[in-house]
N, C-alpha and C. Protein backbone atom coordinates (compact mmCIF):
# COMPACT_ATOMS: atom_id res chain seq x y z
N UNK A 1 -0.30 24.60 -21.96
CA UNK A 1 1.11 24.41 -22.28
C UNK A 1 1.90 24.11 -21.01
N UNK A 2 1.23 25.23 -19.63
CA UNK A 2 2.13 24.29 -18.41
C UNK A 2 2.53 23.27 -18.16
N UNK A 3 0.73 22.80 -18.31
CA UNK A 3 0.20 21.13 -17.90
C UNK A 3 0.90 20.34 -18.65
N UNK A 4 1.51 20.70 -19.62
CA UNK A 4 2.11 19.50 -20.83
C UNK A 4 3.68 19.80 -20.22
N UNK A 5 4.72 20.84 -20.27
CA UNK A 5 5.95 20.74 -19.74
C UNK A 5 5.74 20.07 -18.40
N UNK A 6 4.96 20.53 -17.39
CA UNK A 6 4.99 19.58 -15.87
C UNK A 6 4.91 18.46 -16.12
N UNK A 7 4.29 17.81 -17.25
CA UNK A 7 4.08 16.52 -17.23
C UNK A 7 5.03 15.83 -17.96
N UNK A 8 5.56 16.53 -18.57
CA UNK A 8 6.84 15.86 -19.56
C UNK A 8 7.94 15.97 -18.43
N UNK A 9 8.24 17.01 -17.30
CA UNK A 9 9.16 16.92 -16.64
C UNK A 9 9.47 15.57 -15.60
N UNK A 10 8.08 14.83 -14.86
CA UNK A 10 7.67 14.45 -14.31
C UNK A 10 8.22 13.06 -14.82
N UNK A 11 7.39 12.99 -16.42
CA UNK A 11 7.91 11.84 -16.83
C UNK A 11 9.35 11.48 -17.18
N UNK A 12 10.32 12.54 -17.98
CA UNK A 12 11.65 12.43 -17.81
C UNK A 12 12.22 12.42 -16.28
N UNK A 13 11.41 12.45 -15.42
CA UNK A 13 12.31 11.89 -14.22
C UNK A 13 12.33 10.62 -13.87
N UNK A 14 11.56 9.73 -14.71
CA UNK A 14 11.18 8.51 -14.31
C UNK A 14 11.43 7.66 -15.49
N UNK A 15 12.30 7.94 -16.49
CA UNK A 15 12.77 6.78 -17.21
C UNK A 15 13.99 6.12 -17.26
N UNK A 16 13.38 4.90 -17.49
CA UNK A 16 14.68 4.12 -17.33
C UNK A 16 15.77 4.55 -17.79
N UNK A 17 16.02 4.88 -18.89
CA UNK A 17 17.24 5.32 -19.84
C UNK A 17 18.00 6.51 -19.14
N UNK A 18 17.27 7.34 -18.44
CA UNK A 18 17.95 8.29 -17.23
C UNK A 18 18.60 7.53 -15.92
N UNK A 19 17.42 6.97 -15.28
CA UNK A 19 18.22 6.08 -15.06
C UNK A 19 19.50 5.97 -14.46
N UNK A 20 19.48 4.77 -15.71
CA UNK A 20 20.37 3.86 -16.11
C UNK A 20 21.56 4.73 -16.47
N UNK A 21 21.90 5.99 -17.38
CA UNK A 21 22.83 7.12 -17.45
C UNK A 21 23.30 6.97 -16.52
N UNK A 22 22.18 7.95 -15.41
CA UNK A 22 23.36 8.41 -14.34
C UNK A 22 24.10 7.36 -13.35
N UNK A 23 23.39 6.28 -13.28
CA UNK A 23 24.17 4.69 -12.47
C UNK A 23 25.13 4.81 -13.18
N UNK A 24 25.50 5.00 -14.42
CA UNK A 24 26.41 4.45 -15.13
C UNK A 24 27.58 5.51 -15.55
N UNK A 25 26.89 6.89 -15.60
CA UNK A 25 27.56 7.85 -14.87
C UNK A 25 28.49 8.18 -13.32
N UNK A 26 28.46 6.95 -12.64
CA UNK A 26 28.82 6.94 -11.24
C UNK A 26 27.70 7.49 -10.08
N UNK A 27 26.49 8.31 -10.36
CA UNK A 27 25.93 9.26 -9.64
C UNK A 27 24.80 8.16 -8.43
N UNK A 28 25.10 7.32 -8.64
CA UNK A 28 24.10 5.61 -8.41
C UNK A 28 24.65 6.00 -6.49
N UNK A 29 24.13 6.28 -5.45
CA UNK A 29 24.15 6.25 -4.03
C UNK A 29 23.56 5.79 -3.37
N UNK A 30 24.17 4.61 -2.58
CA UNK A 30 23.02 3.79 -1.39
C UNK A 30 22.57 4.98 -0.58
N UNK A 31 21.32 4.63 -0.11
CA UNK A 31 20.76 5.41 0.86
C UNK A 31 21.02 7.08 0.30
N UNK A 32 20.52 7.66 -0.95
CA UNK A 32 20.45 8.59 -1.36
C UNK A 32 19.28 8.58 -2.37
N UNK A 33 18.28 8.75 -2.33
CA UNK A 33 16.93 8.70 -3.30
C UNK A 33 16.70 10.32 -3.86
N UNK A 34 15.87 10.41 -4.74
CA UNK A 34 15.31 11.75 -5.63
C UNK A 34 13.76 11.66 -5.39
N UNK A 35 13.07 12.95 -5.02
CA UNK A 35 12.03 12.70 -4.96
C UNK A 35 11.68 14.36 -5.79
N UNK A 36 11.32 14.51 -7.28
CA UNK A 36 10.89 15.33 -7.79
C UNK A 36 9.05 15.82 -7.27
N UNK A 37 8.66 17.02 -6.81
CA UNK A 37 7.39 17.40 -7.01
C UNK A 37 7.23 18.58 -8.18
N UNK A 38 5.94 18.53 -8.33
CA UNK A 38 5.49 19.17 -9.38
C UNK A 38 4.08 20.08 -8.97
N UNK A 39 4.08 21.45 -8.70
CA UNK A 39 2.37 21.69 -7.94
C UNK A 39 1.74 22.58 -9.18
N UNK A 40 0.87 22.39 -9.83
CA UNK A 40 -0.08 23.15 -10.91
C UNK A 40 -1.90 22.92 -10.44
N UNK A 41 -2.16 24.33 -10.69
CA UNK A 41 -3.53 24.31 -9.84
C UNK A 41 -3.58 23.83 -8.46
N UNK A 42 -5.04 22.81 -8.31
CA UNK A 42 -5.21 21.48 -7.51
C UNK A 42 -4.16 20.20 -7.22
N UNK A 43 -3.22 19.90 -8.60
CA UNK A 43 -3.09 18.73 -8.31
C UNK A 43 -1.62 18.81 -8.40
N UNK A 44 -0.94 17.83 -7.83
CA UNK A 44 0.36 17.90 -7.24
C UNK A 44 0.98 16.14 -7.70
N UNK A 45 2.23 16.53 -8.43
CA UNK A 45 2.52 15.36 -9.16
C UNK A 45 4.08 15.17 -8.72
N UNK A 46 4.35 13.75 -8.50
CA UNK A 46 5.47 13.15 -7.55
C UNK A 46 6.09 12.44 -8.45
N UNK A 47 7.74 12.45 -8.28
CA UNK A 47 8.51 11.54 -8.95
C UNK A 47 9.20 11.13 -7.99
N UNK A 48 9.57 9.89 -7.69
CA UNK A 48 10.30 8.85 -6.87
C UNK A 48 11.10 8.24 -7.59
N UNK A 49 13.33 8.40 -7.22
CA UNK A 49 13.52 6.94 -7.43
C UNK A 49 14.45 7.03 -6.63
N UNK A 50 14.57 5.42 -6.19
CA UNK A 50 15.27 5.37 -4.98
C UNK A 50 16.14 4.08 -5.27
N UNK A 51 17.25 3.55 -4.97
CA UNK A 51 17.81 2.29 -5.04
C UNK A 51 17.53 1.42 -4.42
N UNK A 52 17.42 0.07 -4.57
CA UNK A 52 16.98 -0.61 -4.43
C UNK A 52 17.37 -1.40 -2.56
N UNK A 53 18.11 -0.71 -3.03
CA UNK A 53 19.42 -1.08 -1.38
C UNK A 53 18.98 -0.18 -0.11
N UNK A 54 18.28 0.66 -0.51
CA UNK A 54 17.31 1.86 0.12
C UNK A 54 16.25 1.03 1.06
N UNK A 55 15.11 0.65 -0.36
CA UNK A 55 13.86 0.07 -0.07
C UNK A 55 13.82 -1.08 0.67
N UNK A 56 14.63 -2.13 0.00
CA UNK A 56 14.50 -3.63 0.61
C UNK A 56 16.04 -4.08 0.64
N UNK A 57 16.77 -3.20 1.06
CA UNK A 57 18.23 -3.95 1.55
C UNK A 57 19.19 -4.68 0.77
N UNK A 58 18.88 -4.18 -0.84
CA UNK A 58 19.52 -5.17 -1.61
C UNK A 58 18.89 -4.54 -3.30
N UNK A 59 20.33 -5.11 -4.40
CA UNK A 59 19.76 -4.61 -5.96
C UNK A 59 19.45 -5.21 -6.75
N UNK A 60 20.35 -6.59 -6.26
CA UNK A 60 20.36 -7.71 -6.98
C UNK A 60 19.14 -8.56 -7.68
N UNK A 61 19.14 -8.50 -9.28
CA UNK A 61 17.55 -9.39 -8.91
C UNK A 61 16.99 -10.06 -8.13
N UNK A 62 15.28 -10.41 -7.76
CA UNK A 62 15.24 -10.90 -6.63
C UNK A 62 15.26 -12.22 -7.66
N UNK A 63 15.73 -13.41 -6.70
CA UNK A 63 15.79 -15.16 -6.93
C UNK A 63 15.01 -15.23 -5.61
N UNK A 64 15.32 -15.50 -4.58
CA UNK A 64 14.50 -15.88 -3.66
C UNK A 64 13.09 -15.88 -3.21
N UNK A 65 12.99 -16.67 -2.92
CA UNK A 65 10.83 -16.27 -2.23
C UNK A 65 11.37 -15.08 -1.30
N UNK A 66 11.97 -15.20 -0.08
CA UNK A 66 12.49 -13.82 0.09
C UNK A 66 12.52 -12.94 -0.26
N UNK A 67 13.39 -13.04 -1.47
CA UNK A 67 13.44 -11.36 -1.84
C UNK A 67 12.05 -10.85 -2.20
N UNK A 68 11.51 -12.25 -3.60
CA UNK A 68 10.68 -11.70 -4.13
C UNK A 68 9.25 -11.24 -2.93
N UNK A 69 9.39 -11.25 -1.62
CA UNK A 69 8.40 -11.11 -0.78
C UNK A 69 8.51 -9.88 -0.43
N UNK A 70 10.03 -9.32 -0.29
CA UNK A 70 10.51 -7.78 0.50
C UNK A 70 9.89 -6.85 -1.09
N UNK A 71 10.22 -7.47 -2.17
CA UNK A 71 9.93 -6.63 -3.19
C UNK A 71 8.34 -6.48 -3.00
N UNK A 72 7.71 -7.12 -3.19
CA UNK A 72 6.31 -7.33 -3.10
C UNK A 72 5.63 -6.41 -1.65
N UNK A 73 6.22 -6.31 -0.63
CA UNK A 73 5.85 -5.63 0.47
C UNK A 73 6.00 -4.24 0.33
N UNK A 74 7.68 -3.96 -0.31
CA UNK A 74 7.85 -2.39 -0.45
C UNK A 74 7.22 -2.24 -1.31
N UNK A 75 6.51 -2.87 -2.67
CA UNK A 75 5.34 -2.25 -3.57
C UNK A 75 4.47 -1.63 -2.53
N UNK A 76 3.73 -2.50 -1.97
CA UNK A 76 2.70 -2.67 -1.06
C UNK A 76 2.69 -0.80 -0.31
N UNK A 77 3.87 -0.77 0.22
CA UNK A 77 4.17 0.42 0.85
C UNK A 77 4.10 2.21 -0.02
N UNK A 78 4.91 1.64 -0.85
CA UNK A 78 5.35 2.54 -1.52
C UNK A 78 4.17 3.40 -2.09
N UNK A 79 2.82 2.33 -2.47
CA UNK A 79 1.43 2.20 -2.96
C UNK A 79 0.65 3.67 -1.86
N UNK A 80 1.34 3.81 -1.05
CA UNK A 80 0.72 4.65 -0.42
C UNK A 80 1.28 5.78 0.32
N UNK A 81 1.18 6.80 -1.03
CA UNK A 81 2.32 7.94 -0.81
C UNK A 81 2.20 8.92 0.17
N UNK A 82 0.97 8.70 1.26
CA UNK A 82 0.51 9.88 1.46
C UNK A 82 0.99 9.15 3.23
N UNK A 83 1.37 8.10 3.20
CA UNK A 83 1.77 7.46 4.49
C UNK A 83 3.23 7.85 4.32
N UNK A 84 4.19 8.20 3.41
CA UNK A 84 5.30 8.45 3.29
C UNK A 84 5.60 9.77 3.25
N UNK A 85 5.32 10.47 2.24
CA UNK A 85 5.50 11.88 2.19
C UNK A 85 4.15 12.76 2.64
N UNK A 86 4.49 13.20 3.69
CA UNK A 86 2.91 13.85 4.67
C UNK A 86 2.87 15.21 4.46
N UNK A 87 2.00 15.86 3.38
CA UNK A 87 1.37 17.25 3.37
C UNK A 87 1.16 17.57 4.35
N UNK A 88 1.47 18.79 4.84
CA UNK A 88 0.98 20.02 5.66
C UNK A 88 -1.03 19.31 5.45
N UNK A 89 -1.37 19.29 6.62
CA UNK A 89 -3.13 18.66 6.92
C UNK A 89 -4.07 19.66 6.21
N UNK A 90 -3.52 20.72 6.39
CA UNK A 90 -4.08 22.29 6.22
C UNK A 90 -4.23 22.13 4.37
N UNK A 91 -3.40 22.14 3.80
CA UNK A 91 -3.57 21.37 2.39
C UNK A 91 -4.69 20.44 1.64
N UNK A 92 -5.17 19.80 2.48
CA UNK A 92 -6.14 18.66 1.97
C UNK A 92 -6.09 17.98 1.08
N UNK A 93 -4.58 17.31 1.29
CA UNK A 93 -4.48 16.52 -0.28
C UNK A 93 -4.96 14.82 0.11
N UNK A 94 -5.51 14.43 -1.43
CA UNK A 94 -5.91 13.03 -1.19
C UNK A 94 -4.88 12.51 -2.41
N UNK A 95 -4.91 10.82 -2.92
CA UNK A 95 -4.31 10.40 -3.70
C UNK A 95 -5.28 10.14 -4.56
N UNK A 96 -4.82 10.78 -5.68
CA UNK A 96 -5.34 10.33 -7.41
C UNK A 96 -5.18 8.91 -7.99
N UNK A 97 -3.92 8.81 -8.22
CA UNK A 97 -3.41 7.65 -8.62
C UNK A 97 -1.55 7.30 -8.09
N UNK A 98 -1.06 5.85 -8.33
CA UNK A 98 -0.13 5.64 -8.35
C UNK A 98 0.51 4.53 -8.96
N UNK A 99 1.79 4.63 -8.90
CA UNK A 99 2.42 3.56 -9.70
C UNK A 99 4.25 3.18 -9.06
N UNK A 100 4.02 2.11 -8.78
CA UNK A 100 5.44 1.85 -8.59
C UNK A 100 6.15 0.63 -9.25
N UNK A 101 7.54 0.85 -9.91
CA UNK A 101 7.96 -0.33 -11.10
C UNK A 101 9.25 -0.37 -10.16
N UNK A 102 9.68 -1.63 -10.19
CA UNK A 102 11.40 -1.79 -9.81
C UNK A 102 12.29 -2.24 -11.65
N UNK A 103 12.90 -0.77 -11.79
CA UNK A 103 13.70 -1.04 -12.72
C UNK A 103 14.85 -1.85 -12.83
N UNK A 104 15.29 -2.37 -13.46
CA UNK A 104 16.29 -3.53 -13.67
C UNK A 104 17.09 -2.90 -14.49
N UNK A 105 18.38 -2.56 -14.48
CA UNK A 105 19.21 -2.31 -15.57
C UNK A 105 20.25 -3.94 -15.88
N UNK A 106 20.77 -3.64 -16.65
CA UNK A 106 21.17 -5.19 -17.55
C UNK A 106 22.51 -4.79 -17.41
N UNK A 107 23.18 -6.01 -16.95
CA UNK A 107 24.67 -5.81 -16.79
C UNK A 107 25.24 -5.12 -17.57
N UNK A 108 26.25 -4.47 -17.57
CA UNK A 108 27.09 -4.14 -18.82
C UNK A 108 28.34 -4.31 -18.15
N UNK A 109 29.54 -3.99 -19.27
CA UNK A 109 30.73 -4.50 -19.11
C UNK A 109 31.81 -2.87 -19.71
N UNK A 110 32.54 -2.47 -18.95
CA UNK A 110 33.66 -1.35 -19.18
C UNK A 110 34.52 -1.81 -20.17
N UNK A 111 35.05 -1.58 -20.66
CA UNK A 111 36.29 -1.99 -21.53
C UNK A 111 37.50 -0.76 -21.33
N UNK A 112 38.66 -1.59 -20.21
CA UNK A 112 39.85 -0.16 -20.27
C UNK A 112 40.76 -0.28 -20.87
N UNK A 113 41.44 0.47 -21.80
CA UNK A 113 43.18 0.06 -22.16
C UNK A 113 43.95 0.27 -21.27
N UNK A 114 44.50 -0.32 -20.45
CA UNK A 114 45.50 0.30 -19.33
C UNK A 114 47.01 -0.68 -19.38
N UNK A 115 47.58 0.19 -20.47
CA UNK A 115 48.93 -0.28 -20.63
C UNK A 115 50.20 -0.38 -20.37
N UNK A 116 49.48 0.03 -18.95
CA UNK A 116 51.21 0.33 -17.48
C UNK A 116 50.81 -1.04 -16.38
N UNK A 117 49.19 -1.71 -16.57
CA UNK A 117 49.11 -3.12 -15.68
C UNK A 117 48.83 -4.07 -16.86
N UNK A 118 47.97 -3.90 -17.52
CA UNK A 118 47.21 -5.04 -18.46
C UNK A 118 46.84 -4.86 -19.67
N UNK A 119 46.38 -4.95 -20.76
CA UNK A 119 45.86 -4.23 -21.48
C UNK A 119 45.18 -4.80 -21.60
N UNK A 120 44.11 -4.07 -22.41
CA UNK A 120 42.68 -4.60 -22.85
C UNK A 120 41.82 -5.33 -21.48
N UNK A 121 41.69 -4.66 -20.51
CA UNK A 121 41.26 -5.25 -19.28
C UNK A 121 39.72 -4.65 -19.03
N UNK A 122 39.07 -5.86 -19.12
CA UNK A 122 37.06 -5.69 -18.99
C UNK A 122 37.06 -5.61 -17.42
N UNK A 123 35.78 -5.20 -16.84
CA UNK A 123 35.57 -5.35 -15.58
C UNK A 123 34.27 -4.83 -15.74
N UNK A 124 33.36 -6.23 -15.17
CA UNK A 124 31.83 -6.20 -15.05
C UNK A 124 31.03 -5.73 -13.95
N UNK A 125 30.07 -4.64 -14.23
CA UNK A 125 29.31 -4.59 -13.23
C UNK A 125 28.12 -4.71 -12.81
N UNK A 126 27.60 -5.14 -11.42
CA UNK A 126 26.64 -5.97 -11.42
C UNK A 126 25.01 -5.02 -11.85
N UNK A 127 24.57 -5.70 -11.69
CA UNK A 127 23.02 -4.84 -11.94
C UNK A 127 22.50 -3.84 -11.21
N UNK A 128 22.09 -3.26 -10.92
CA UNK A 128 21.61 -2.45 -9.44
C UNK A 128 19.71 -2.37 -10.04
N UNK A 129 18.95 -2.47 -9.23
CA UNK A 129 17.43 -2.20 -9.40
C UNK A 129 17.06 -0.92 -8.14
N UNK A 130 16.46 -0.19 -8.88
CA UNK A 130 16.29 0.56 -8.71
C UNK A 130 14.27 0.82 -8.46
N UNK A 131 14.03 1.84 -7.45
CA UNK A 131 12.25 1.49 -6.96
C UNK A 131 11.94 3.33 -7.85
N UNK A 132 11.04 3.15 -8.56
CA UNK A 132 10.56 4.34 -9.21
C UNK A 132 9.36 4.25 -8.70
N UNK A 133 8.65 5.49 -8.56
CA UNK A 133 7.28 5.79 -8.28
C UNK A 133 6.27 7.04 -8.64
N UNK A 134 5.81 7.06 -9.54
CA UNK A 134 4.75 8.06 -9.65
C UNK A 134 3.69 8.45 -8.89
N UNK A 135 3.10 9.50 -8.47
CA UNK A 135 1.88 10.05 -7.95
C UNK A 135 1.24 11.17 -8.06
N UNK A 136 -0.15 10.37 -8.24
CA UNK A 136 -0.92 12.70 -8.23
C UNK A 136 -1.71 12.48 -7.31
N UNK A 137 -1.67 13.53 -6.68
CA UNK A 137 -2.93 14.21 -5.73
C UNK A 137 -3.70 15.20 -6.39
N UNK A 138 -4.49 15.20 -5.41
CA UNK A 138 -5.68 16.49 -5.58
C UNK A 138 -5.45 16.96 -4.00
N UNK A 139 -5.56 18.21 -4.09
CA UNK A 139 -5.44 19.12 -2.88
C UNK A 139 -6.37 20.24 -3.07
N UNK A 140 -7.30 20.70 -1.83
CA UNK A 140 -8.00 21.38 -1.85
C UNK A 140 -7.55 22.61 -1.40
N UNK A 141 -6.51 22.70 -0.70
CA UNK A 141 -5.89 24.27 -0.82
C UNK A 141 -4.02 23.84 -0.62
N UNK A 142 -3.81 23.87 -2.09
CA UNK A 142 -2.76 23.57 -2.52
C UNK A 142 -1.52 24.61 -1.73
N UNK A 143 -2.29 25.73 -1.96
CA UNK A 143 -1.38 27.24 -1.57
C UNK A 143 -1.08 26.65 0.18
N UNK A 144 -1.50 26.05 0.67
CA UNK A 144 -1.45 25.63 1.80
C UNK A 144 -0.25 24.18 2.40
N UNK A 145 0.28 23.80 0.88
CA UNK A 145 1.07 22.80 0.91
C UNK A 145 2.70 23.81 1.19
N UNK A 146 2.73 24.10 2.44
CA UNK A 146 3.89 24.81 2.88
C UNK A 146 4.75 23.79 3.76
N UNK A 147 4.69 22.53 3.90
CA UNK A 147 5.67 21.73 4.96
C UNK A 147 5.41 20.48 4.65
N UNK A 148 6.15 19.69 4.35
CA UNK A 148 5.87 17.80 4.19
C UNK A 148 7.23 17.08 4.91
N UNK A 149 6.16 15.88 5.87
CA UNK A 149 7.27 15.12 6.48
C UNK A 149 7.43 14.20 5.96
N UNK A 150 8.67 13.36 5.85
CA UNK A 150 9.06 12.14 5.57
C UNK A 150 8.98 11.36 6.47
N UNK A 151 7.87 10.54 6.22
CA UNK A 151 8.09 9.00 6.76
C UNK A 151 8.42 7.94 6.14
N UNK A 152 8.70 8.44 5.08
CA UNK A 152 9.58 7.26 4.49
C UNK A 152 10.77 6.82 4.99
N UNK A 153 11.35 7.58 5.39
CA UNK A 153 12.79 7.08 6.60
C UNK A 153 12.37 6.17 7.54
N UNK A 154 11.36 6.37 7.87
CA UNK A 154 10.56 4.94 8.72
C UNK A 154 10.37 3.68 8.49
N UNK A 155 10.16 3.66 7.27
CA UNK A 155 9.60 2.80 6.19
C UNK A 155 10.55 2.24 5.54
N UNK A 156 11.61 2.56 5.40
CA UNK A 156 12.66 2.14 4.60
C UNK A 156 13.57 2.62 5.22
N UNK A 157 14.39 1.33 5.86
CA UNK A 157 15.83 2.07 7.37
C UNK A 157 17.33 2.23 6.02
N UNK A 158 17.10 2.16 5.12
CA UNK A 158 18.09 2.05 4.43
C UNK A 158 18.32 3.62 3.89
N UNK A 159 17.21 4.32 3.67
CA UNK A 159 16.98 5.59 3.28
C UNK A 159 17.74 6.20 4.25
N UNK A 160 18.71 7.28 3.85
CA UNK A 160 19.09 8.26 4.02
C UNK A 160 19.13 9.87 4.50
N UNK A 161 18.84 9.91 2.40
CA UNK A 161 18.16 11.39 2.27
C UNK A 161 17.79 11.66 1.16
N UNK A 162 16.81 12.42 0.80
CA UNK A 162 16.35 12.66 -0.55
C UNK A 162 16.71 14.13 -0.80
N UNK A 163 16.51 13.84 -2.40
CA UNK A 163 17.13 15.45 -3.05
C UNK A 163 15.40 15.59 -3.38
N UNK A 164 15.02 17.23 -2.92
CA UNK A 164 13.76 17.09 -3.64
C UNK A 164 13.68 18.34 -4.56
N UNK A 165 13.62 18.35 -5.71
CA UNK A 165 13.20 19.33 -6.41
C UNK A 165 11.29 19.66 -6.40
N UNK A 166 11.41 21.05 -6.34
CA UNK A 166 9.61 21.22 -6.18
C UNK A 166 9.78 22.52 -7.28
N UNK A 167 8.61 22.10 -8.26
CA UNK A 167 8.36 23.07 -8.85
C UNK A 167 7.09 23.48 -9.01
N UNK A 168 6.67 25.07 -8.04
CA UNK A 168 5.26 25.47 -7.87
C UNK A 168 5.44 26.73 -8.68
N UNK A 169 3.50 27.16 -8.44
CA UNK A 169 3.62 28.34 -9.23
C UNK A 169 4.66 29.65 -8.87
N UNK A 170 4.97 29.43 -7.69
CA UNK A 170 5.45 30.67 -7.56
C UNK A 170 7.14 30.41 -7.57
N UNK A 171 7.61 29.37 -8.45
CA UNK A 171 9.09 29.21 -8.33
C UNK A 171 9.55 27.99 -8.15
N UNK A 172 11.01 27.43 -8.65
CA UNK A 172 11.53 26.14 -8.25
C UNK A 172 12.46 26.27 -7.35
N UNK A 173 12.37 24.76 -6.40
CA UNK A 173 13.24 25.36 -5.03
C UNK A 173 14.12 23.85 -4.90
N UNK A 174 14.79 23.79 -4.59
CA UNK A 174 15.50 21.90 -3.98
C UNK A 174 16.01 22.24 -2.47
N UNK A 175 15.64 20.61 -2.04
CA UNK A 175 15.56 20.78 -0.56
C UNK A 175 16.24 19.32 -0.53
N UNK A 176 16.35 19.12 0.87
CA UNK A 176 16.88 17.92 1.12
C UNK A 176 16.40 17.76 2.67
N UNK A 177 15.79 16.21 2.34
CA UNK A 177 14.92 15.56 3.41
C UNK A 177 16.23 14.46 3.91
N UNK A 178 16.46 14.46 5.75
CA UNK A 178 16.75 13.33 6.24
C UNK A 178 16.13 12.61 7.33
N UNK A 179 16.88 11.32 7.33
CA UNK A 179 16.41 11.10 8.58
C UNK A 179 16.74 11.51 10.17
N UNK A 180 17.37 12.66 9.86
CA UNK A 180 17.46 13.16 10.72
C UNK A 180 16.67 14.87 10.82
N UNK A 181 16.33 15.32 9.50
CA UNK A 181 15.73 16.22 9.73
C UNK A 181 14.69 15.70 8.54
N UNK A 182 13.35 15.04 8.68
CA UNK A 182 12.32 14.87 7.94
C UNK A 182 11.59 15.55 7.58
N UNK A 183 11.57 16.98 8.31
CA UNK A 183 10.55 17.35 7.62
C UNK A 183 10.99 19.18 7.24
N UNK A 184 10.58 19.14 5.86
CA UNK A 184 10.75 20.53 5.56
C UNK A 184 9.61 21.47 5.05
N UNK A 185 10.39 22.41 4.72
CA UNK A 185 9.28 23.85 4.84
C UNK A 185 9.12 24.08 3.37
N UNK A 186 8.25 24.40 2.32
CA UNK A 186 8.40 24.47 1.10
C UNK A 186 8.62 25.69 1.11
N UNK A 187 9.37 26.49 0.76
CA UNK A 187 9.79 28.00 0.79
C UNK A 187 8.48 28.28 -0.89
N UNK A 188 8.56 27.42 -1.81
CA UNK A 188 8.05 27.89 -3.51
C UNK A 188 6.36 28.34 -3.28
N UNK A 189 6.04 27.33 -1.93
CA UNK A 189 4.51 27.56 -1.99
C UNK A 189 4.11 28.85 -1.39
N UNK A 190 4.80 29.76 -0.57
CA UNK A 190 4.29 30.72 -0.15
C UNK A 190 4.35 31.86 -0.82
């Protein structure tokens, strides 16, 4: 029954329709990404999403061979989570699997009544794409996953800071990774 809520949590962090809410909710921040973990048993499960303005400098669909090249590279990157977010060594985690999608949300349009300038006044806003990423590891002494650095601030100069929620056996904790302080201490694993 764990294994099924961790995994349902994991996946509601990574759908579009969330999303797309909170962009549209206002909560949408350049250079501010979410990086959910998840630790049960051995294996340790990652949620990534980050804006697009983060990863490759921009939200806009890609049109260009350009863009579509920066998109294609930060896949490339992103593909390898263990070069970005660095377990404590002592841990022994390897990568299971991964997945990274650049979500697209579809314009939409506000509609305000504002009957002291204009009325009935639309105002469109543009798209924003957004970089999602899934991952599991296997770790051979999980209890040992007490500190992870970010090199993703390396990797992506647009990055900021991440919000990270971690939820281990012994408790849920949120932390916040920058590029100025990359690397933190997991208080949940000890």
């Amino acid at each position: 029954m764990r294994t099924l809520l961790l995994g349902v949590l994991v996946a509601l962090a990574m759908t579009p329709a969330r999303a797309e809410e909170k962009r549209q909710l206002g909560a949408h921040e350049h250079g501010h990404g979410k990086l959910d973990i998840a630790v049960e048993g051995n294996k340790v499960r990652m949620a990534l999403e980050a804006p697009g303005a983060d990863i490759v400098g921009f939200e806009h669909a890609a049109k260009s061979e350009k863009d579509k090249k920066a998109i294609a590279a930060a896949k490339k990157i992103l593909m390898d989570p263990l070069s970005l977010f660095v377990p404590a060594p002592a841990a022994g985690c390897k990568l299971t699997s991964a997945m990274v999608e650049l979500g697209e949300e579809n314009e939409h349009y506000e509609h305000h009544d504002n009957t002291k300038k204009a009325p009935d006044v639309e105002h469109q806003h543009e798209a924003h794409n957004a970089f999602q990423a899934t991952y599991e590891l296997t770790c051979a002494k999980p209890g040992d996953l007490t500190t992870m650095t970010f090199k993703y601030f390396d990797a992506f100069p647009g990055g900021r800071e991440l919000d990270i929620q971690l939820i281990a056996p012994k408790g849920q904790s949120k932390y916040e990774a920058t590029r100025k302080s990359p690397t933190i201490t997991l208080q949940s694993m000890r």
